[in-house]
C-alpha atoms as a PDB file:
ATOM      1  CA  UNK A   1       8.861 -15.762  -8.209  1.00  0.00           C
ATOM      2  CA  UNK A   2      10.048 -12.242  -8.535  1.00  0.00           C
ATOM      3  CA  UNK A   3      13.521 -10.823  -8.483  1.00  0.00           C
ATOM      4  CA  UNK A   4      14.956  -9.498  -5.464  1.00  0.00           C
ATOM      5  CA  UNK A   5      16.601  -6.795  -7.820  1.00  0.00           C
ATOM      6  CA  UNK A   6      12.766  -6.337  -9.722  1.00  0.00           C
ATOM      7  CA  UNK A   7      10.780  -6.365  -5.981  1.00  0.00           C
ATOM      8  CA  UNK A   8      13.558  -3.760  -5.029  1.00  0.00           C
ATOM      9  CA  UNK A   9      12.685  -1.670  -8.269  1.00  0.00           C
ATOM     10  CA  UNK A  10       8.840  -1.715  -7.617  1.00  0.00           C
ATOM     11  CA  UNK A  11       9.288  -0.824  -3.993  1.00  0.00           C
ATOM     12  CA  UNK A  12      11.503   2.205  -4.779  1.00  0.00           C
ATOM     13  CA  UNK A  13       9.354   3.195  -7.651  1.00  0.00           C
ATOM     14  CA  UNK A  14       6.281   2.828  -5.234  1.00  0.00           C
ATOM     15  CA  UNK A  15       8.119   5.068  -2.506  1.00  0.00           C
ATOM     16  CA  UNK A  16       9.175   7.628  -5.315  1.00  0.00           C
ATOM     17  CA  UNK A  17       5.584   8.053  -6.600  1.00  0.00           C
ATOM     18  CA  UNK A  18       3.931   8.199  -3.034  1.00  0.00           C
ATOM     19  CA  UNK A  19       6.572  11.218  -1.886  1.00  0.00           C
ATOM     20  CA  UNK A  20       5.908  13.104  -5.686  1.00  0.00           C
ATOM     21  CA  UNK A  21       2.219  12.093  -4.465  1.00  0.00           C
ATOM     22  CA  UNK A  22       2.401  13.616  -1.251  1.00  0.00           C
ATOM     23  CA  UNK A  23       3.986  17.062  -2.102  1.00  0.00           C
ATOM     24  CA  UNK A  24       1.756  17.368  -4.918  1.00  0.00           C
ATOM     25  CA  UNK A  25      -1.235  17.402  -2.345  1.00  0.00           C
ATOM     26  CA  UNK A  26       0.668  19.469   0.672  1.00  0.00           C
ATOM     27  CA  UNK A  27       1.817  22.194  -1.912  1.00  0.00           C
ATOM     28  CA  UNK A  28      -1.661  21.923  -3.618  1.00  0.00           C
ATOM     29  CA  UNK A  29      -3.158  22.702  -0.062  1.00  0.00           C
ATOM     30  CA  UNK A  30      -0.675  25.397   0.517  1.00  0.00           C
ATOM     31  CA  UNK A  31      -1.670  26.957  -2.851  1.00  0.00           C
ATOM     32  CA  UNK A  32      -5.227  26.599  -2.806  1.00  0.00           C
ATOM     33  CA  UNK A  33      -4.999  28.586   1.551  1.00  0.00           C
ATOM     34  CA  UNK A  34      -3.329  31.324   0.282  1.00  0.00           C
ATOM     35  CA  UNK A  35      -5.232  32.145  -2.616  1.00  0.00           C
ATOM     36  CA  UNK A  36      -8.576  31.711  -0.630  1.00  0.00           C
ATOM     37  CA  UNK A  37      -6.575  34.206   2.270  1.00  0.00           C
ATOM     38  CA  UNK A  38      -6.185  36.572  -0.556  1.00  0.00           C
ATOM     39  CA  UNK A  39      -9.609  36.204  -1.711  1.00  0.00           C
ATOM     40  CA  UNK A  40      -8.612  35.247  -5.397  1.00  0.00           C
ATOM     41  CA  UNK A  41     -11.494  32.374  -5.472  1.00  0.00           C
ATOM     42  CA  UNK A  42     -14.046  34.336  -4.568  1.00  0.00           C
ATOM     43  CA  UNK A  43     -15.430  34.533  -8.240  1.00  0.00           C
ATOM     44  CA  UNK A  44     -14.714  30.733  -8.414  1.00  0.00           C
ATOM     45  CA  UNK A  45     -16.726  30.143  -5.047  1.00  0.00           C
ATOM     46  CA  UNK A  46     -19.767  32.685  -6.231  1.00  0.00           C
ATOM     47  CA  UNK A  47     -20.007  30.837  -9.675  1.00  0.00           C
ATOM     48  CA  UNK A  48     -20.183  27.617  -8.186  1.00  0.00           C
ATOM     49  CA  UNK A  49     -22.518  28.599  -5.618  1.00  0.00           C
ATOM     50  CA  UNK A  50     -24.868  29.937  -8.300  1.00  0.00           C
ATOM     51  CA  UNK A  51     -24.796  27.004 -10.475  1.00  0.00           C
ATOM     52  CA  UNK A  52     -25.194  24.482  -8.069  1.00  0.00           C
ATOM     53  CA  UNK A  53     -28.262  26.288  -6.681  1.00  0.00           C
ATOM     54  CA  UNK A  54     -29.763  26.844  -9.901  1.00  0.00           C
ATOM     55  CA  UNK A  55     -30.575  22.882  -9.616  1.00  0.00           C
ATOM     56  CA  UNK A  56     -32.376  22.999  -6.390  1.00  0.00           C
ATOM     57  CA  UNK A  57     -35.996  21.786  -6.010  1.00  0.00           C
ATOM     58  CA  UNK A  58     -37.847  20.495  -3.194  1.00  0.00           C
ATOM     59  CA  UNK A  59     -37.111  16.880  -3.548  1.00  0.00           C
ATOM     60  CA  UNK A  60     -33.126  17.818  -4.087  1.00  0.00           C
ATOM     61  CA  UNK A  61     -33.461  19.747  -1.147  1.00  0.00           C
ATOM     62  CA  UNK A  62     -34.569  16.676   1.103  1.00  0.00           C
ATOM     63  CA  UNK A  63     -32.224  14.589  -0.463  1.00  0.00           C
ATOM     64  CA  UNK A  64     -29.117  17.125  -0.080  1.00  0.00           C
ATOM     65  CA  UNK A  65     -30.183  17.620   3.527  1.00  0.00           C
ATOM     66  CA  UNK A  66     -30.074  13.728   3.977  1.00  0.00           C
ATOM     67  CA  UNK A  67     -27.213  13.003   2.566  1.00  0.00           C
ATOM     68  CA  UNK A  68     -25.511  15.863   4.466  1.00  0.00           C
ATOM     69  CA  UNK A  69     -26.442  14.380   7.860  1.00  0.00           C
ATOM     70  CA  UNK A  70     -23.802  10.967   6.917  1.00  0.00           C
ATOM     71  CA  UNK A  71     -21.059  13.378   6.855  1.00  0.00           C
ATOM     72  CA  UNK A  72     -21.830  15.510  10.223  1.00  0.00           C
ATOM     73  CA  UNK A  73     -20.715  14.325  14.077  1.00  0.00           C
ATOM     74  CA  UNK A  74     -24.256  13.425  14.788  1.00  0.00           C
ATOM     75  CA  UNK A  75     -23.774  10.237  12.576  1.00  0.00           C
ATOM     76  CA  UNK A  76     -19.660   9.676  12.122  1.00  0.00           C
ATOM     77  CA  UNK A  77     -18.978   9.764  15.795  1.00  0.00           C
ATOM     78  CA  UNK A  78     -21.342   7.094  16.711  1.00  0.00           C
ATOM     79  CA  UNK A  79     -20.803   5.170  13.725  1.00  0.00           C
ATOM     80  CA  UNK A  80     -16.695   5.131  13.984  1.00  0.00           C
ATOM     81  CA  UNK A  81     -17.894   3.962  18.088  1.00  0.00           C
ATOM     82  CA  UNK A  82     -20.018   1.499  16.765  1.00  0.00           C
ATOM     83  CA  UNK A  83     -17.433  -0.043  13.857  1.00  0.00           C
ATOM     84  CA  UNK A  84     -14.652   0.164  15.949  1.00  0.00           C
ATOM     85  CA  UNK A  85     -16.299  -1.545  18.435  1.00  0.00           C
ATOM     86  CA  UNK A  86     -17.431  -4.500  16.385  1.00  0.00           C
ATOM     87  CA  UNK A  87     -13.870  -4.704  14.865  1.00  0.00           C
ATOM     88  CA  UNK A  88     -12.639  -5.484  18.470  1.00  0.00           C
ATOM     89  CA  UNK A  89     -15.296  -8.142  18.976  1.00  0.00           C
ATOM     90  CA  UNK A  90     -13.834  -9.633  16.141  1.00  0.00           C
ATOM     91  CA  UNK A  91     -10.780  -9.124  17.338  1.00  0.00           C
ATOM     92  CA  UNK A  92      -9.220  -6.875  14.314  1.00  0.00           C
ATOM     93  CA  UNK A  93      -7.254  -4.740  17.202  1.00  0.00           C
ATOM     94  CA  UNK A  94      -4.832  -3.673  14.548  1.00  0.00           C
ATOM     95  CA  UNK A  95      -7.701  -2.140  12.317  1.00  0.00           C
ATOM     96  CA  UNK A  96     -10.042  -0.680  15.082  1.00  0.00           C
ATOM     97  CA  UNK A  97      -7.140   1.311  16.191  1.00  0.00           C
ATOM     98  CA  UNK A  98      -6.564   2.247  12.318  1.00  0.00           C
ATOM     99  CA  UNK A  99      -9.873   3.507  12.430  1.00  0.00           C
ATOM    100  CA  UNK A 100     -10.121   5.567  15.547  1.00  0.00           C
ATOM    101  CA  UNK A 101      -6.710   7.005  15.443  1.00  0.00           C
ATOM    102  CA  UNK A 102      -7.650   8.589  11.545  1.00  0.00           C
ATOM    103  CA  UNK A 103     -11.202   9.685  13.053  1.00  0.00           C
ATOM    104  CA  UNK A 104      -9.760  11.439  15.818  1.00  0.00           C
ATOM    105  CA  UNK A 105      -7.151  12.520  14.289  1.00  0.00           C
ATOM    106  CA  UNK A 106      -9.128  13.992  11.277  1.00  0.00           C
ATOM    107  CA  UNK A 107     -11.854  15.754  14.213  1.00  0.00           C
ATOM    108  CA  UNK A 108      -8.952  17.912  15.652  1.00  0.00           C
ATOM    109  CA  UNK A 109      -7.153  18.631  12.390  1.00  0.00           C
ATOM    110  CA  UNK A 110     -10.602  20.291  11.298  1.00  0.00           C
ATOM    111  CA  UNK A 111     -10.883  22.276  14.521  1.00  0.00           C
ATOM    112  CA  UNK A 112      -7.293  23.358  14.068  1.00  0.00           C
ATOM    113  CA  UNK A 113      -7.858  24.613  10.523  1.00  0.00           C
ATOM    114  CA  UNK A 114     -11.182  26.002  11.063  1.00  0.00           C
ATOM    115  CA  UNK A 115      -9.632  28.334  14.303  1.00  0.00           C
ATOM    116  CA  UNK A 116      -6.044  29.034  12.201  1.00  0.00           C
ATOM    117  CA  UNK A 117      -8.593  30.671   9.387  1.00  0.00           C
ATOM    118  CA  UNK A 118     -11.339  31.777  10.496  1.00  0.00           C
ATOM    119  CA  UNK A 119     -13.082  32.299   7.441  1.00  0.00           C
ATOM    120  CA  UNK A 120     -16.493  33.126   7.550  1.00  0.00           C
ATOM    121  CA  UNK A 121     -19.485  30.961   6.288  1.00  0.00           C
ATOM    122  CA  UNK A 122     -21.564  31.912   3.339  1.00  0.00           C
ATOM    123  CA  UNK A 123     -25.045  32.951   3.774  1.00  0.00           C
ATOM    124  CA  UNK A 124     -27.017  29.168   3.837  1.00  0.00           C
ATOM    125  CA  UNK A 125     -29.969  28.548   1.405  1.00  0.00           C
ATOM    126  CA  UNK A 126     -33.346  27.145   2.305  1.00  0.00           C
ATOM    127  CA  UNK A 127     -33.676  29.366   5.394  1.00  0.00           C
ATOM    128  CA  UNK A 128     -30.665  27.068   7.088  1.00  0.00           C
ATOM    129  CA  UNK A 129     -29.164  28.008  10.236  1.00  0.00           C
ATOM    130  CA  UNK A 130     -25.933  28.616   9.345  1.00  0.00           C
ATOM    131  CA  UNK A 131     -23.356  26.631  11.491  1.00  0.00           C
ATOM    132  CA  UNK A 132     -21.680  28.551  14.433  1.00  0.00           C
ATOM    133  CA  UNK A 133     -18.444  26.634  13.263  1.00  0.00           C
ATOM    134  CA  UNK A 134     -15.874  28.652  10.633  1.00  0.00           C
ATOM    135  CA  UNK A 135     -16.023  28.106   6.933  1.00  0.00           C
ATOM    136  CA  UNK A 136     -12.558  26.789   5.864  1.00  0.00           C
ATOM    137  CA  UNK A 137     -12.495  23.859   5.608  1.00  0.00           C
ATOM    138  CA  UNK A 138     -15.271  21.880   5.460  1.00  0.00           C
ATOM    139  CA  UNK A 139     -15.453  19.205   8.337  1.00  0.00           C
ATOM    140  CA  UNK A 140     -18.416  17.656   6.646  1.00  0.00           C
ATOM    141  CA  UNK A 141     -15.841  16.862   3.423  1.00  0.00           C
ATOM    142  CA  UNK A 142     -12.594  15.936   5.905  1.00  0.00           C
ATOM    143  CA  UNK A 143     -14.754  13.596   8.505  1.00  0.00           C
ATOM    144  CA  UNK A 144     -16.136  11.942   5.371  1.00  0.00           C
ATOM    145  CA  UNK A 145     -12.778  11.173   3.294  1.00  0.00           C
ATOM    146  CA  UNK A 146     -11.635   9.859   6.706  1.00  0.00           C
ATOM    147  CA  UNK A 147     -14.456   7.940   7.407  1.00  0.00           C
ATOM    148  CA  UNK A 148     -15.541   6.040   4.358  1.00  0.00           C
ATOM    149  CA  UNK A 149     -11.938   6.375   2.589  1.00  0.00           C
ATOM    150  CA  UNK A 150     -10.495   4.361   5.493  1.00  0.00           C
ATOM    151  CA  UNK A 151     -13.412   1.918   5.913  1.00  0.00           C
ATOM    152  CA  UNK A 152     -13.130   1.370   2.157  1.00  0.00           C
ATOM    153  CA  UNK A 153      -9.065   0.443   2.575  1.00  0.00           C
ATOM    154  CA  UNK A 154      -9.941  -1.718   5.545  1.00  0.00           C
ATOM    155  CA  UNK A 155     -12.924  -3.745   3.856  1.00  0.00           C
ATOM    156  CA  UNK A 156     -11.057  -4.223   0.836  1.00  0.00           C
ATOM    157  CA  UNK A 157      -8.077  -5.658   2.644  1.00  0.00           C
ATOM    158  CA  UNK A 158     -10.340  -9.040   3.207  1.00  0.00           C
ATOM    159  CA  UNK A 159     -11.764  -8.808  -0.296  1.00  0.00           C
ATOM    160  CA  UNK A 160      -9.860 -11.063  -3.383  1.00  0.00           C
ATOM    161  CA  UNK A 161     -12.138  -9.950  -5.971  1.00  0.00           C
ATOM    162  CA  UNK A 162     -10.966  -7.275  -7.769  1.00  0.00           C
ATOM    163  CA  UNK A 163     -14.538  -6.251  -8.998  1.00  0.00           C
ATOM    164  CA  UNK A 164     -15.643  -6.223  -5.767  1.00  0.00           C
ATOM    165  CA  UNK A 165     -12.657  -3.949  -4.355  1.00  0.00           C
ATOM    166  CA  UNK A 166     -13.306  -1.294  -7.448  1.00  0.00           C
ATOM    167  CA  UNK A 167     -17.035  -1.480  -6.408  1.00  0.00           C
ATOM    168  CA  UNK A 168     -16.541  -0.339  -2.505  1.00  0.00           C
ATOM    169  CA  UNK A 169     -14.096   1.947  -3.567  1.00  0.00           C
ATOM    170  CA  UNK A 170     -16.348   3.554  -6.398  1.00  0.00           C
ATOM    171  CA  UNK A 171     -19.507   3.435  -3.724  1.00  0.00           C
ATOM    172  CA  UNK A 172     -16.968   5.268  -1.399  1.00  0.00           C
ATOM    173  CA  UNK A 173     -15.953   7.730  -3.265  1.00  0.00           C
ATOM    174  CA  UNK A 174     -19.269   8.486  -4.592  1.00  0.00           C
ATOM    175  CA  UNK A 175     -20.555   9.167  -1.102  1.00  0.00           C
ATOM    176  CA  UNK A 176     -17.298  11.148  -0.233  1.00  0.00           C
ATOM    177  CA  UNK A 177     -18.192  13.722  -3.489  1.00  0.00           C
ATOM    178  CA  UNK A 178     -22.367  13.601  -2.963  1.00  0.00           C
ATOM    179  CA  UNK A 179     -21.674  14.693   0.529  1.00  0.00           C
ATOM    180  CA  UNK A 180     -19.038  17.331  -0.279  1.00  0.00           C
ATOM    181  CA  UNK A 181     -21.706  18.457  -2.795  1.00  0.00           C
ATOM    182  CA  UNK A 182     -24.544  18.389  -0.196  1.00  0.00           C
ATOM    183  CA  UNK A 183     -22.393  20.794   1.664  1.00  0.00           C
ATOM    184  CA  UNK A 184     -22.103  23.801  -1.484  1.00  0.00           C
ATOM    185  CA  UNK A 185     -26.097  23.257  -2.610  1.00  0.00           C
ATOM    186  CA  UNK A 186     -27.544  23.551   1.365  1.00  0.00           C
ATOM    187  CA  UNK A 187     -25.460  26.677   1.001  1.00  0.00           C
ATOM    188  CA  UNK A 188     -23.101  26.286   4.606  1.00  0.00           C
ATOM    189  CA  UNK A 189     -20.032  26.342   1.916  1.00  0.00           C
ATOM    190  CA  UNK A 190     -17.686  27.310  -0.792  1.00  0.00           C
ATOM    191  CA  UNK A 191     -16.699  24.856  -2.705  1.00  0.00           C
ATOM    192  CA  UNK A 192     -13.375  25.832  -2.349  1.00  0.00           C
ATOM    193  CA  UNK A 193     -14.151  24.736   1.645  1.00  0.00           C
ATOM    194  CA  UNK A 194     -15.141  21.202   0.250  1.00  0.00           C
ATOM    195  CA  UNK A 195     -12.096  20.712  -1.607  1.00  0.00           C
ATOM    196  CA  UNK A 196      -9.348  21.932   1.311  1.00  0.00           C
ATOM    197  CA  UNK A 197     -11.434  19.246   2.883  1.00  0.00           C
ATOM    198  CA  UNK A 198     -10.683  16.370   0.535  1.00  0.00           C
ATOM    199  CA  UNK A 199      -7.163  17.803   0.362  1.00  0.00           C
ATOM    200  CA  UNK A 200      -6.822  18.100   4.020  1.00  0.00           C
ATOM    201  CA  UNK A 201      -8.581  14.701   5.005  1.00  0.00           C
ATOM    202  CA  UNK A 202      -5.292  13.343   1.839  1.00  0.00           C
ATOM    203  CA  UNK A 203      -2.839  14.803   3.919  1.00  0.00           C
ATOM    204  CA  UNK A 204      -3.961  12.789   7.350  1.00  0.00           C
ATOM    205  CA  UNK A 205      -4.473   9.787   5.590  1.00  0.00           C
ATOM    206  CA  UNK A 206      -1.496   9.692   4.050  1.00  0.00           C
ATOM    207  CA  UNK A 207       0.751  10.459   7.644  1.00  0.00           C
ATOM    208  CA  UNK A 208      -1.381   7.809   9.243  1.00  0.00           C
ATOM    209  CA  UNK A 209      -0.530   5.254   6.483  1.00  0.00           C
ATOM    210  CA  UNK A 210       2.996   6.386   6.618  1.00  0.00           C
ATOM    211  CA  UNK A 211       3.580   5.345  10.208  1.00  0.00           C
ATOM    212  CA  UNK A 212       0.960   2.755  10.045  1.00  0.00           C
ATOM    213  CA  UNK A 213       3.850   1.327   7.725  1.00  0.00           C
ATOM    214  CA  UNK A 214       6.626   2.285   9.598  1.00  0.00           C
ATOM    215  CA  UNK A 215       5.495   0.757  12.740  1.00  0.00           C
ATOM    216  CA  UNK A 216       4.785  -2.748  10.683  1.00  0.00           C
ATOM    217  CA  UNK A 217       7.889  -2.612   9.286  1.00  0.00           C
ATOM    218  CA  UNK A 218       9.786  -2.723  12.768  1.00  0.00           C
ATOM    219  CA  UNK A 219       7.773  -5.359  13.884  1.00  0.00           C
ATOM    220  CA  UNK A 220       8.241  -7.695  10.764  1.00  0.00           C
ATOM    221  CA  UNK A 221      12.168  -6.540  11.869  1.00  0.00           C
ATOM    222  CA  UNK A 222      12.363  -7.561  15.326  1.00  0.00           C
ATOM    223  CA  UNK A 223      10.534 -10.376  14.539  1.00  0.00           C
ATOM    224  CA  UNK A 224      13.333 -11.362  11.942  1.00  0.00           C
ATOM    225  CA  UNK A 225      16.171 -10.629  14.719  1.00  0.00           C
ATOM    226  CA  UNK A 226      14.364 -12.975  17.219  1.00  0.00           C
ATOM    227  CA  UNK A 227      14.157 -16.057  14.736  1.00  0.00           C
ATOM    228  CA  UNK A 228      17.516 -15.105  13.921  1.00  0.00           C
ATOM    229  CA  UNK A 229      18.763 -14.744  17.649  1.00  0.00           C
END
């Protein structure tokens, strides 16, 4: 059984590392908008662009375009419907709202970004339409995190094996990245775009796992006071 004064320790150490945790990734967003603003990645942005395109052939093309389509609206929206909708038939209320509240959420952070910066798209490859939407960042990358980060944290929640929990988070985050990726070789982004996406979709998970906690906590403490009343 573990110390009260040790389970203590580990908490505080846990809530110490989460706040260095999320700084790091608000100040890293901060950072990474203003030099963008200032156009001090463009050479970054160019580079990438080049090198990544320097790989395309027909068959990556199909693929890219593919694997694109599982991070736009057309798929997430009805998908998050559809999951959230079977997690309520099985009567996971707690994790359907989970779900819905990050997807939402994460849909009108990118609009809100997108409008506050107004950066223009890059010139698409492979005779693409470009989007209509702004550049910065990429909702593609942000919709993604969101989607398949949080289904990841919810799936694993039922799963003991530890192999198993590394495996659905690995899968995840491999589709997260090939998506992001899809997004810089079609040609519809920078890839500094993709990763104020990631860093973006960070931020939201993190504040809706802060008062996902919060609100837990208060029940587990009114819950106390009543056995105790």
């Amino acid at each position: 059984m573990v110390e009260p004064k040790r389970l203590l320790e580990k908490l505080s150490l846990s809530l110490l590392l989460g706040l260095i945790a999320a700084i790091s990734v608000i100040v890293f967003f901060g950072w990474l908008t203003d030099e963008v603003l200032e156009g001090d990645t463009r050479a970054f942005d160019e580079a990438t662009r080049a090198a990544v395109h320097q790989l395309a052939s027909p068959t990556l093309t199909t693929a890219m375009r593919g694997i694109s389509f599982f991070g736009s609206t057309q798929f997430l929206f009805p998908a998050t419907a559809v999951i959230v909708l079977c997690f309520i038939f099985q009567h996971w209320k707690r994790e359907a709202i989970l779900l819905a509240v990050t997807m939402i959420g994460a849909s009108l952070l990118n609009l809100t970004l997108k409008l506050a910066f107004k950066r223009v798209r890059p010139e698409p490859f492979f005779n693409l339409a470009a989007p209509k939407s702004f550049s910065f960042p990429s909702g593609h990358s942000l919709a993604s995190f969101c989607f398949f980060g949080a289904l990841a944290a919810i799936v694993n929640a039922g799963i003991k094996s530890r192999r198993l929990r590394i495996l659905v988070l690995i899968t995840a985050a491999v589709i997260i990245l090939l998506i992001g990726l899809s997004r810089i070789y079609l040609g519809v982004h920078y890839a500094t775009d993709v990763i104020a996406g990631y860093t973006a979709a960070l931020i939201w998970i993190g504040a809706v796992k802060f008062v996902e906690d919060q609100l837990v906590r208060r029940r587990k403490g009114r819950r106390g006071e009543g056995e105790t009343g």
